[in-house]
C-alpha atoms as a PDB file:
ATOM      1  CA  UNK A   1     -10.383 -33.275 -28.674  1.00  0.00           C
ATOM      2  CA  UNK A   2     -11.829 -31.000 -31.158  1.00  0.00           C
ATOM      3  CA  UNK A   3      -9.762 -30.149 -34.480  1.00  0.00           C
ATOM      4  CA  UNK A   4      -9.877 -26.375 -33.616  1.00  0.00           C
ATOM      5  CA  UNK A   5      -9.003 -27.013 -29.852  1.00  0.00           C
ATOM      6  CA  UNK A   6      -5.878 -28.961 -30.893  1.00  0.00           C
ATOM      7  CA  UNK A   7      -4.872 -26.327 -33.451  1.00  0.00           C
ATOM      8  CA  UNK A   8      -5.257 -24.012 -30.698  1.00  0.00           C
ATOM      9  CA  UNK A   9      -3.167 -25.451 -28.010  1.00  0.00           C
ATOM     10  CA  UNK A  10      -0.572 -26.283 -30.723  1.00  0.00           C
ATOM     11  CA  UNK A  11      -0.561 -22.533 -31.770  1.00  0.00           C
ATOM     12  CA  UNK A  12      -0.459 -21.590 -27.684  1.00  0.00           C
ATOM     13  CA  UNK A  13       2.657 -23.890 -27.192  1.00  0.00           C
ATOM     14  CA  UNK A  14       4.475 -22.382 -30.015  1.00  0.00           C
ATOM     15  CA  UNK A  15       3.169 -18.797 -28.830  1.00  0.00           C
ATOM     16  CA  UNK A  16       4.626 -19.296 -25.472  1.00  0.00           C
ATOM     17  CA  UNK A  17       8.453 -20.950 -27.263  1.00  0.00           C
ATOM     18  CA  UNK A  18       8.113 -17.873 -29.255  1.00  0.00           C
ATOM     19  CA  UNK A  19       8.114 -14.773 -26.750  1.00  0.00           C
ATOM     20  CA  UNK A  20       4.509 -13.901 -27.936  1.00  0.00           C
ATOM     21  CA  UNK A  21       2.832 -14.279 -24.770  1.00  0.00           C
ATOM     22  CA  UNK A  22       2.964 -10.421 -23.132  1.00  0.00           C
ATOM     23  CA  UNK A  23       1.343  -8.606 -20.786  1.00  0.00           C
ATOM     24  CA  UNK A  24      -0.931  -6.003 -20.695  1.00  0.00           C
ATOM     25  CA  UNK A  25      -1.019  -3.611 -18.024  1.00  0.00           C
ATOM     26  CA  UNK A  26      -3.805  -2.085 -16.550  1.00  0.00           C
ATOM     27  CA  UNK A  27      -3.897   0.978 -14.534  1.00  0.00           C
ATOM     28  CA  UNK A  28      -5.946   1.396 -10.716  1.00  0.00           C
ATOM     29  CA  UNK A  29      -6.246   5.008  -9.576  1.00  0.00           C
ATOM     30  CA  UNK A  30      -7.264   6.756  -6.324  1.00  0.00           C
ATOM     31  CA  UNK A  31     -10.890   8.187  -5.690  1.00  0.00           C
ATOM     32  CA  UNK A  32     -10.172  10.855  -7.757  1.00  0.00           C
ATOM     33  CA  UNK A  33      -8.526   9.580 -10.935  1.00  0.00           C
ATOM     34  CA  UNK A  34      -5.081  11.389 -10.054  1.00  0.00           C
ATOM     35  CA  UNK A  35      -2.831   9.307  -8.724  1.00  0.00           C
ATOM     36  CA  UNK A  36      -2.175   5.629  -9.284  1.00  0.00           C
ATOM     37  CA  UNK A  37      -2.225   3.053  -6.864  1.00  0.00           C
ATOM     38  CA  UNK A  38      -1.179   0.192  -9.253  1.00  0.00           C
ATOM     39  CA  UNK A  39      -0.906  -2.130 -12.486  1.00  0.00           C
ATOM     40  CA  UNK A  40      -2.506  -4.943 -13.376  1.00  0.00           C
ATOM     41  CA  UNK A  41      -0.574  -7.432 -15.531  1.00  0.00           C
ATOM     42  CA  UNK A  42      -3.338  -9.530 -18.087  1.00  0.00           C
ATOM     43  CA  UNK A  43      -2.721 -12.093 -20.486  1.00  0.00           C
ATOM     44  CA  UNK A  44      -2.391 -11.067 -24.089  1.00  0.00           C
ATOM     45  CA  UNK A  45      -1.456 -13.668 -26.584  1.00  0.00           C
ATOM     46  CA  UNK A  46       0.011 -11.627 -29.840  1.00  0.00           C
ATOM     47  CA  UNK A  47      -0.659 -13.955 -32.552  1.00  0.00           C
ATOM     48  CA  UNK A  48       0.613 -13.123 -36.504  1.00  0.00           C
ATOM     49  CA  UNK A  49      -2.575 -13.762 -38.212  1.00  0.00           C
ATOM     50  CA  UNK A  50      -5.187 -13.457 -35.161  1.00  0.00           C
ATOM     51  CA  UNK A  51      -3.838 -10.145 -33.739  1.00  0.00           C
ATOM     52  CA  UNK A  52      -3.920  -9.734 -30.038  1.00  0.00           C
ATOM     53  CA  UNK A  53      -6.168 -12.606 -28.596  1.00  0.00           C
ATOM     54  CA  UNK A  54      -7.321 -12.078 -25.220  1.00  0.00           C
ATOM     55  CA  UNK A  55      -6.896 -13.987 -21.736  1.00  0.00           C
ATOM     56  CA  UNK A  56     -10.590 -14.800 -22.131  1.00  0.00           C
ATOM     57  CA  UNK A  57      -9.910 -16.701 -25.418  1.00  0.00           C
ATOM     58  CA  UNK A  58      -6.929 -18.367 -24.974  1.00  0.00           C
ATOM     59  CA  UNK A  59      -6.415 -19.309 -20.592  1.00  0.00           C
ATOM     60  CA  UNK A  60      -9.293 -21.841 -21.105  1.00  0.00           C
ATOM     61  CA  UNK A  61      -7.714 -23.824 -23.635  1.00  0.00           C
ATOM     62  CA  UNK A  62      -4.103 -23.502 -21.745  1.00  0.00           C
ATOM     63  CA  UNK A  63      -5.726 -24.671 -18.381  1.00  0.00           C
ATOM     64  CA  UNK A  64      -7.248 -27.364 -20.666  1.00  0.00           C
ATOM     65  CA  UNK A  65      -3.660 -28.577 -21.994  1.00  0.00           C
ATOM     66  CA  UNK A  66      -1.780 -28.067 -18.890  1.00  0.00           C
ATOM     67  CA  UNK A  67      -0.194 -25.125 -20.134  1.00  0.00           C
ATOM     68  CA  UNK A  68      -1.195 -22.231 -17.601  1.00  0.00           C
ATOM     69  CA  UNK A  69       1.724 -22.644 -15.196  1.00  0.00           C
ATOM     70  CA  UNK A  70       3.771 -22.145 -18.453  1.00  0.00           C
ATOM     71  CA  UNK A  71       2.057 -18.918 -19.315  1.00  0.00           C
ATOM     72  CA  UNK A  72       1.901 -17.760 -16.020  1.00  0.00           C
ATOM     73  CA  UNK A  73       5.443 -17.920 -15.805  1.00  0.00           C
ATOM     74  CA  UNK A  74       6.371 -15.959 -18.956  1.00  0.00           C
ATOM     75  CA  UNK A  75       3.653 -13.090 -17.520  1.00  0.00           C
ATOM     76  CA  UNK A  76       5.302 -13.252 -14.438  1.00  0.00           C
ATOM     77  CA  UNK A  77       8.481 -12.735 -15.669  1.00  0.00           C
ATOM     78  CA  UNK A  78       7.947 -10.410 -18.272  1.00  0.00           C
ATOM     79  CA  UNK A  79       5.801  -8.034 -15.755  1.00  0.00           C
ATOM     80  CA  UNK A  80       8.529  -8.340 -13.443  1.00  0.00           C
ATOM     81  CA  UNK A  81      11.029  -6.958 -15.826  1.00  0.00           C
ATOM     82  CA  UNK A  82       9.063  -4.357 -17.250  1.00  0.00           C
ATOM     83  CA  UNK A  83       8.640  -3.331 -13.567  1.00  0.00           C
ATOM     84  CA  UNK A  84      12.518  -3.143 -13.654  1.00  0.00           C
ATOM     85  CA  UNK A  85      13.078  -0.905 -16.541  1.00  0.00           C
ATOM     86  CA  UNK A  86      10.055   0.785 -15.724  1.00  0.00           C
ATOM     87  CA  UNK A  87      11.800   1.501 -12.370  1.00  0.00           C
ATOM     88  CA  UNK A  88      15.229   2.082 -13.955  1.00  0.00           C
ATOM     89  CA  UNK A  89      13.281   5.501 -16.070  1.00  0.00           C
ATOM     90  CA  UNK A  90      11.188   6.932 -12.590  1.00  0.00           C
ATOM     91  CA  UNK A  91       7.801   5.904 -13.915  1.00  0.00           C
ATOM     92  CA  UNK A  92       7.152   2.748 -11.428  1.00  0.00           C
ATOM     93  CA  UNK A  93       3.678   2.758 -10.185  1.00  0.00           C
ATOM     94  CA  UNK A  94       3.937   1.429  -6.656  1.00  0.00           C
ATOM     95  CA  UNK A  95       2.964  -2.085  -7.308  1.00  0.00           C
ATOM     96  CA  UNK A  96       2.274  -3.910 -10.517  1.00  0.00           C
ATOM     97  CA  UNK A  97       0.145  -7.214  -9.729  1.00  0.00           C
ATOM     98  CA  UNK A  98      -0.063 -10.602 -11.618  1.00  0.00           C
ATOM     99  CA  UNK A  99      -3.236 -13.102 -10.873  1.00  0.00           C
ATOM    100  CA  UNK A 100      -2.515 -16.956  -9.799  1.00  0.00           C
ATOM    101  CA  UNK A 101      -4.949 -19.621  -9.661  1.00  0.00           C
ATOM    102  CA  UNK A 102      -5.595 -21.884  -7.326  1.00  0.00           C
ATOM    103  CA  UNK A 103      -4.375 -24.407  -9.862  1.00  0.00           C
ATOM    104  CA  UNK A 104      -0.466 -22.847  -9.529  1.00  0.00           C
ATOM    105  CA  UNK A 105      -0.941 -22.195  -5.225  1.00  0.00           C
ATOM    106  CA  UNK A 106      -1.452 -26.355  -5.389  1.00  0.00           C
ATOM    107  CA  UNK A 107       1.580 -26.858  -7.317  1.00  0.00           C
ATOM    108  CA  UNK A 108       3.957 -26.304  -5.101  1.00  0.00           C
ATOM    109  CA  UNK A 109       6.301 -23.846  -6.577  1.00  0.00           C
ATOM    110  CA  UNK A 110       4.567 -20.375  -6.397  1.00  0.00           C
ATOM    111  CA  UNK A 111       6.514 -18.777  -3.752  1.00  0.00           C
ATOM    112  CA  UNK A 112       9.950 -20.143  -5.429  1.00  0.00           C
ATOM    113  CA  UNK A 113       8.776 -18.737  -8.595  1.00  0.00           C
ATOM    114  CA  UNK A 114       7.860 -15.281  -7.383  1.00  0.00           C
ATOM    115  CA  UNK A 115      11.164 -14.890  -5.007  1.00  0.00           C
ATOM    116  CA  UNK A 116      13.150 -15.890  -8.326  1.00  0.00           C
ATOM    117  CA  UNK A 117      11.672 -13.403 -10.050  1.00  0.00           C
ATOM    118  CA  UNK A 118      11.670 -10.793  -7.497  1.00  0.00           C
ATOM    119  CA  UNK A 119      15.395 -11.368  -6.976  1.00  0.00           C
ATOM    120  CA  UNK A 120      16.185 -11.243 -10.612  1.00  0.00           C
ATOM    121  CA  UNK A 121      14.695  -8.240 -11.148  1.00  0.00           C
ATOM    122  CA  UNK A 122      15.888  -6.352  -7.713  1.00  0.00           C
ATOM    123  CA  UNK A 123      12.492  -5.538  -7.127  1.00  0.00           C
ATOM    124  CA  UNK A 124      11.759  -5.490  -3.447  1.00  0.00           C
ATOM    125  CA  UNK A 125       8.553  -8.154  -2.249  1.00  0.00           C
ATOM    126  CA  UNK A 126       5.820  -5.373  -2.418  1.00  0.00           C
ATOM    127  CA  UNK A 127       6.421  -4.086  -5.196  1.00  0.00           C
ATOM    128  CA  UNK A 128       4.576  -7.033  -6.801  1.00  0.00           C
ATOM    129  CA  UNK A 129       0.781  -8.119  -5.511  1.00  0.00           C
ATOM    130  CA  UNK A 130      -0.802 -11.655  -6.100  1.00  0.00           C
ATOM    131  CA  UNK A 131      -4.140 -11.478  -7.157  1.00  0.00           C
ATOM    132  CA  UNK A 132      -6.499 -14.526  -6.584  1.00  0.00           C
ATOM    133  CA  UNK A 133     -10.402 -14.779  -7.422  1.00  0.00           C
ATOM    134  CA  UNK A 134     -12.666 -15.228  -4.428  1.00  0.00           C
ATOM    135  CA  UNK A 135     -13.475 -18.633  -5.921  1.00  0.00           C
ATOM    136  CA  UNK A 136      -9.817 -20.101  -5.186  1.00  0.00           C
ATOM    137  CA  UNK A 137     -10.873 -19.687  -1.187  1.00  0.00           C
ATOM    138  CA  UNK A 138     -13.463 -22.254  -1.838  1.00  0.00           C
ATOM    139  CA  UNK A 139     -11.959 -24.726  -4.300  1.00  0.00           C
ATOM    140  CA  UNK A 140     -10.957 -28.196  -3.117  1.00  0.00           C
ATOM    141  CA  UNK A 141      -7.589 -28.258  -1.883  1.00  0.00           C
ATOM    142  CA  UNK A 142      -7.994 -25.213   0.184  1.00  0.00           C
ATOM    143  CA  UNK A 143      -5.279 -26.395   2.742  1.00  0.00           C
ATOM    144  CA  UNK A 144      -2.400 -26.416   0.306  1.00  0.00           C
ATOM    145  CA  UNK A 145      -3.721 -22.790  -1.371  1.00  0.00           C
ATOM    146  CA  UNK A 146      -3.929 -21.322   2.014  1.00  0.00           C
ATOM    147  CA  UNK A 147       0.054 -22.644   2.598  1.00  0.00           C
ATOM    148  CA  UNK A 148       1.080 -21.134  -0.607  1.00  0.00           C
ATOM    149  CA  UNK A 149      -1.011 -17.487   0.051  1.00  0.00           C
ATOM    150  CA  UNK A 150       1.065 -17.679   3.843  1.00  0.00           C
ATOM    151  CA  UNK A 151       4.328 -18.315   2.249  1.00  0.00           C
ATOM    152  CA  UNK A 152       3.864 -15.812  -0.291  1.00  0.00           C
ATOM    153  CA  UNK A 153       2.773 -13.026   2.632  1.00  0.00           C
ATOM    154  CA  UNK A 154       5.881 -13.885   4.585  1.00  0.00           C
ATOM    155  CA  UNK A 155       7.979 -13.107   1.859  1.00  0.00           C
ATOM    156  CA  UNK A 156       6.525  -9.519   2.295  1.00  0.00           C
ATOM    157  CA  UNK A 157       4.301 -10.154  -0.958  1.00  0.00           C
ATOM    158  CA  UNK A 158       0.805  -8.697  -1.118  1.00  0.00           C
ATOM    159  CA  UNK A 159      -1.862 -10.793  -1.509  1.00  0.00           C
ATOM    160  CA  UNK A 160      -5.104  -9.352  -3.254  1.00  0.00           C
ATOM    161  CA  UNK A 161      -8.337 -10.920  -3.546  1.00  0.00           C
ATOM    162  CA  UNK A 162      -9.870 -10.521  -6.907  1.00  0.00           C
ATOM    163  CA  UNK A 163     -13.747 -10.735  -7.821  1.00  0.00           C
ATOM    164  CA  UNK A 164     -14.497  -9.823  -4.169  1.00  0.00           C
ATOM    165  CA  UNK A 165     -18.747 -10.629  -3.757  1.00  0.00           C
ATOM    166  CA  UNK A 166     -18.825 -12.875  -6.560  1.00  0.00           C
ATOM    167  CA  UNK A 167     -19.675 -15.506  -4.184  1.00  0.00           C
ATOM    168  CA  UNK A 168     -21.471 -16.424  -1.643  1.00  0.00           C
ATOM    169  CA  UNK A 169     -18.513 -17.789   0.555  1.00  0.00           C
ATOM    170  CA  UNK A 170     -18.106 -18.662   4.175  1.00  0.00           C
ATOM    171  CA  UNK A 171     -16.299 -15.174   5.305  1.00  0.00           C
ATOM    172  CA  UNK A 172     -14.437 -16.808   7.717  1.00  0.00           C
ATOM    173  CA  UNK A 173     -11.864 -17.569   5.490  1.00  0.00           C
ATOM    174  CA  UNK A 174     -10.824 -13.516   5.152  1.00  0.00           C
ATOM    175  CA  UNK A 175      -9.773 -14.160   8.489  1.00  0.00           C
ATOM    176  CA  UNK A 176      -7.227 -16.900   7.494  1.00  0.00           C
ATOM    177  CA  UNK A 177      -6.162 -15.450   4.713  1.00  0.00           C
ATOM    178  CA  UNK A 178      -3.145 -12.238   5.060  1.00  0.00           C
ATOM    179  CA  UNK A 179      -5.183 -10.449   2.680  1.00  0.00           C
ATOM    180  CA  UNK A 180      -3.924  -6.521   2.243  1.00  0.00           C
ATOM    181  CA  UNK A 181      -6.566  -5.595  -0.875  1.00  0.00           C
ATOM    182  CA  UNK A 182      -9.943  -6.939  -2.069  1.00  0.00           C
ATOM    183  CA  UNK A 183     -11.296  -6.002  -6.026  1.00  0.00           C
ATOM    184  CA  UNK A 184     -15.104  -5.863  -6.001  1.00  0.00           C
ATOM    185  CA  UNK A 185     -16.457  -8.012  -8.644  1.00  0.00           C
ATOM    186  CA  UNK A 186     -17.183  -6.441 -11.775  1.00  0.00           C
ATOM    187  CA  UNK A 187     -20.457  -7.427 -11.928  1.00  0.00           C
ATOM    188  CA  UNK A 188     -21.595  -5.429  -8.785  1.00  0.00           C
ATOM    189  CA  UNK A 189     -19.940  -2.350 -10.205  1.00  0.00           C
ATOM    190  CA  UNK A 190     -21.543  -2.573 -13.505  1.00  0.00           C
ATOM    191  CA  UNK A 191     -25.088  -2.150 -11.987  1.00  0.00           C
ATOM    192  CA  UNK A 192     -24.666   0.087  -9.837  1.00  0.00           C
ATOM    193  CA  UNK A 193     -25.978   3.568 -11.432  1.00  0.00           C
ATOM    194  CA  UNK A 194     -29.252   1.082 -12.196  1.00  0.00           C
ATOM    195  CA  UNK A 195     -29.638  -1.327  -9.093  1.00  0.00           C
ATOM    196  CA  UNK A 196     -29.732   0.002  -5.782  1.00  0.00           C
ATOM    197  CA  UNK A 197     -29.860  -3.587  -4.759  1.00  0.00           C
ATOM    198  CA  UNK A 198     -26.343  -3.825  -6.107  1.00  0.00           C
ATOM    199  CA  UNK A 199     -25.270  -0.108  -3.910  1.00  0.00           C
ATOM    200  CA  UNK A 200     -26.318  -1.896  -0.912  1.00  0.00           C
ATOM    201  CA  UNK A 201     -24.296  -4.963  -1.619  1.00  0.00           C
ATOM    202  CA  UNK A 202     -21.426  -2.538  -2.461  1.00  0.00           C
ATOM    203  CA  UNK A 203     -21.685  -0.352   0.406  1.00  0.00           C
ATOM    204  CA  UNK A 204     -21.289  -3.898   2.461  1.00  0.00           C
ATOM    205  CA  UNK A 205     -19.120  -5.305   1.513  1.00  0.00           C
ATOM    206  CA  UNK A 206     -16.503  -2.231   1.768  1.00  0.00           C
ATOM    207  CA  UNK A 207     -17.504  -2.506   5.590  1.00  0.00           C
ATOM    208  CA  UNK A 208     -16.387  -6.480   5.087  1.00  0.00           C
ATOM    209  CA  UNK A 209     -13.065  -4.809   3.907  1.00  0.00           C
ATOM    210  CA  UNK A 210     -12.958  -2.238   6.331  1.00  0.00           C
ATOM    211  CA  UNK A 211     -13.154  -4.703   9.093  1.00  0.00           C
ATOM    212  CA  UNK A 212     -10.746  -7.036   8.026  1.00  0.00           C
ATOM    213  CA  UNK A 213      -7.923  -3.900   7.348  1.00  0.00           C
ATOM    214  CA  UNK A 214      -8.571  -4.507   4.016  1.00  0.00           C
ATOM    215  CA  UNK A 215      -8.162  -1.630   1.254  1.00  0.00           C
ATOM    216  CA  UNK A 216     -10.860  -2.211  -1.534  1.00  0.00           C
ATOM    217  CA  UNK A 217     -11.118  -1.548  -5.239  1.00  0.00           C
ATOM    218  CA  UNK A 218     -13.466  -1.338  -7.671  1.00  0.00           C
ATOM    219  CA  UNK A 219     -13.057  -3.194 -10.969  1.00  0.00           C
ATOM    220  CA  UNK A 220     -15.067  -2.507 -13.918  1.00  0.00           C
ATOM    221  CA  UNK A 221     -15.895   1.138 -13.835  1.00  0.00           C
ATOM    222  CA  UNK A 222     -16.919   2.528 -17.092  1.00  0.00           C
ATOM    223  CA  UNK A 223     -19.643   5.419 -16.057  1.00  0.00           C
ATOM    224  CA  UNK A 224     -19.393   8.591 -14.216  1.00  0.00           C
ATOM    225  CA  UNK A 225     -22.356   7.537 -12.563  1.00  0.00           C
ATOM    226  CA  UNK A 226     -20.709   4.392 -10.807  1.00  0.00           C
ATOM    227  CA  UNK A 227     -17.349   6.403  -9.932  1.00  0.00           C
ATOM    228  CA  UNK A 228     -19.588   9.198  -7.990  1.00  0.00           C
ATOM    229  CA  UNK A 229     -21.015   5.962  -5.878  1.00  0.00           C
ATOM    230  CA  UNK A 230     -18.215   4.291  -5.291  1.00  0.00           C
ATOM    231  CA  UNK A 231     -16.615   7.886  -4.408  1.00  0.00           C
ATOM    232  CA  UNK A 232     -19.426   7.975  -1.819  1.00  0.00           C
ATOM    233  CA  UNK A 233     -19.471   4.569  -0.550  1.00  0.00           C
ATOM    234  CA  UNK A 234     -15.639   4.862   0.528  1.00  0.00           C
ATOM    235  CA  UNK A 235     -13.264   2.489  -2.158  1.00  0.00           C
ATOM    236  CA  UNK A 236      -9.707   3.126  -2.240  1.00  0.00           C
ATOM    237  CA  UNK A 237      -9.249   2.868  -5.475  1.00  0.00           C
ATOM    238  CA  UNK A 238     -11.017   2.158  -9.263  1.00  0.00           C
ATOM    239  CA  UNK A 239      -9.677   0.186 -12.465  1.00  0.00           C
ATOM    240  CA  UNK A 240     -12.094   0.034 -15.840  1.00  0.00           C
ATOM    241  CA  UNK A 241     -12.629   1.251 -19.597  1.00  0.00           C
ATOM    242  CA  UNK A 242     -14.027   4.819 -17.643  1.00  0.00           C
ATOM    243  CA  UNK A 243     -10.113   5.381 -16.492  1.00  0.00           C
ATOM    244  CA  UNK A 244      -8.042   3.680 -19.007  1.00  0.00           C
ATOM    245  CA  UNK A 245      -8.384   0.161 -21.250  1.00  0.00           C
ATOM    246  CA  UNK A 246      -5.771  -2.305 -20.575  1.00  0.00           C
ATOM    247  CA  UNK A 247      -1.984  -1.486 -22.813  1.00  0.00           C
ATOM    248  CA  UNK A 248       0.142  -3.381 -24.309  1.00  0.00           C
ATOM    249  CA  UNK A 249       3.931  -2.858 -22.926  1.00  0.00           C
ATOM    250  CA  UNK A 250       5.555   0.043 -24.947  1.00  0.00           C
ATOM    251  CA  UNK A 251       1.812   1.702 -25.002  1.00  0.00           C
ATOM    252  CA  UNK A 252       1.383   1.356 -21.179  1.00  0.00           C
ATOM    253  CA  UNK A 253       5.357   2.754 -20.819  1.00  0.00           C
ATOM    254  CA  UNK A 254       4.386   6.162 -22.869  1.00  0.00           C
ATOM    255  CA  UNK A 255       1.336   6.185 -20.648  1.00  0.00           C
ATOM    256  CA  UNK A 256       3.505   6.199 -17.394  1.00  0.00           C
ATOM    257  CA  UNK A 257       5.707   8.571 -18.855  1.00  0.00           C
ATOM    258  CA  UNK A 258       2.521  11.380 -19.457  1.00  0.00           C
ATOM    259  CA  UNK A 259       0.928  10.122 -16.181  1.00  0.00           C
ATOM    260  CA  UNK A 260       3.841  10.484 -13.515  1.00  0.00           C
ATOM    261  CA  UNK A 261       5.662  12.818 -11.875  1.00  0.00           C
ATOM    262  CA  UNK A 262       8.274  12.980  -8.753  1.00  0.00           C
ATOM    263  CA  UNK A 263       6.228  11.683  -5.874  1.00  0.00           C
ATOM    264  CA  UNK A 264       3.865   9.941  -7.883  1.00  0.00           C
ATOM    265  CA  UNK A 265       5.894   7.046  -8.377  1.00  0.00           C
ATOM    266  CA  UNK A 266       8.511   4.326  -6.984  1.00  0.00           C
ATOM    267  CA  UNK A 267      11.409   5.897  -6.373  1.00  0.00           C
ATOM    268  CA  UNK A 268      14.174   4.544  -8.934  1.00  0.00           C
ATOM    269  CA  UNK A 269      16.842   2.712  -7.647  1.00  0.00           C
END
């Protein structure tokens, strides 16, 4: 193991004893950029002489060391109970979503782990999403990820497919899945106002969605351009740079608190 790889899972594990693995929350908005359908929880690693690393940096070296499961857990947590106070104030969006692998479906303990958390929290099951990339459908072990996805959906837990096109999969397994929302793969989004290969793929893959009962959101969006298109092509929903950039916790709070009103939000409890 490389020296910089060991001083980087040794500054992880102390990261993660330390409280200094957070979320970040993301926002997803309607069509129309008015009212918001949801929050996405990422990885942020706050480190005292790196500043905020991201999940791009960092999840690698954790997967690597066998340490994911342990970071998942704090951002599970930790979204969970921002949810809570979040909820407490009136400024819950209606969901707030966290993204497993297929890694943590395998291990056994996913659905414990999110009805602990749930019940902690007094959050009720769809208030929190499970997001999983398109790839985890096709990884080895499939049998015991599919199990996991099922237990999670009859807990009344949404399960979301992330990077939706990314690959070329058999699309039979939609059908097995109890998906309730796909997130088009960045990728496809970020072409679109210059590829009208990439509309066409778009524009089928909602009709995938569509026919599966499937709501679908695009990921990604940073032009005008590409919100007009996916406007006309029919997604629920949009998340990117063009309608907010990810937030740490107290910044994403003050952004609830300018971007919700009665109606708008979970009710609090």
């Amino acid at each position: 193991m490389a020296e910089d790889d060991t001083a980087l899972i040794e500054g992880l594990k102390a990261a993660i004893a330390d409280g200094r693995i957070a979320p970040w929350f993301q926002p997803v908005m309607d069509p129309a950029g008015v009212q918001m359908l949801s929050a996405e929880a990422l990885p942020r690693w706050e480190d005292p002489a790196k500043g905020t690393v991201p999940a791009g940096v960092f999840i690698p070296t954790a997967i690597r060391a066998g340490l994911l499961t342990e970071v998942s857990r704090v951002l599970l947590e930790r979204s969970c109970a921002n949810y809570a106070e979040w909820r407490g104030r009136g400024i819950a969006p209606p969901v707030v979503s966290v993204n497993f692998t297929g890694a943590e479906l395998r291990s056994g303990g996913a659905a414990d782990q999110v009805r602990a958390a749930i019940e902690t929290h007094a959050m009720q099951p769809e208030q929190l999403a499970i997001e999983i990339a398109e790839r985890v459908l096709y990884e080895a072990g499939w049998g015991q990820n599919l199990k996991a996805l099922r237990d999670l959906s009859e807990m009344g837990v949404p399960i979301w497919l992330d990077d939706f096109g990314a690959d070329a999969g058999n699309p039979e397994h939609l059908r097995r899945i109890p998906l309730a929302l796909t997130k088009v793969d960045r990728k496809i989004v970020g072409a679109l106002d210059s590829d009208d290969a990439m509309v066409e793929k778009l524009k089928k893959l909602v009709g995938e969605a569509q026919e599966h009962g499937m709501k679908i959101i695009a990921k990604g969006v940073e032009t005008r351009p590409q919100i007009d298109i996916l406007v006309e092509v029919g997604c629920d929903g949009q998340q990117g740079f063009a309608i907010a950039r990810p937030m740490a916790e107290d910044a994403f709070a003050e952004w609830l608190d300018l971007n919700s009103w009665p109606g708008d939000v979970a009710a609090a409890e």
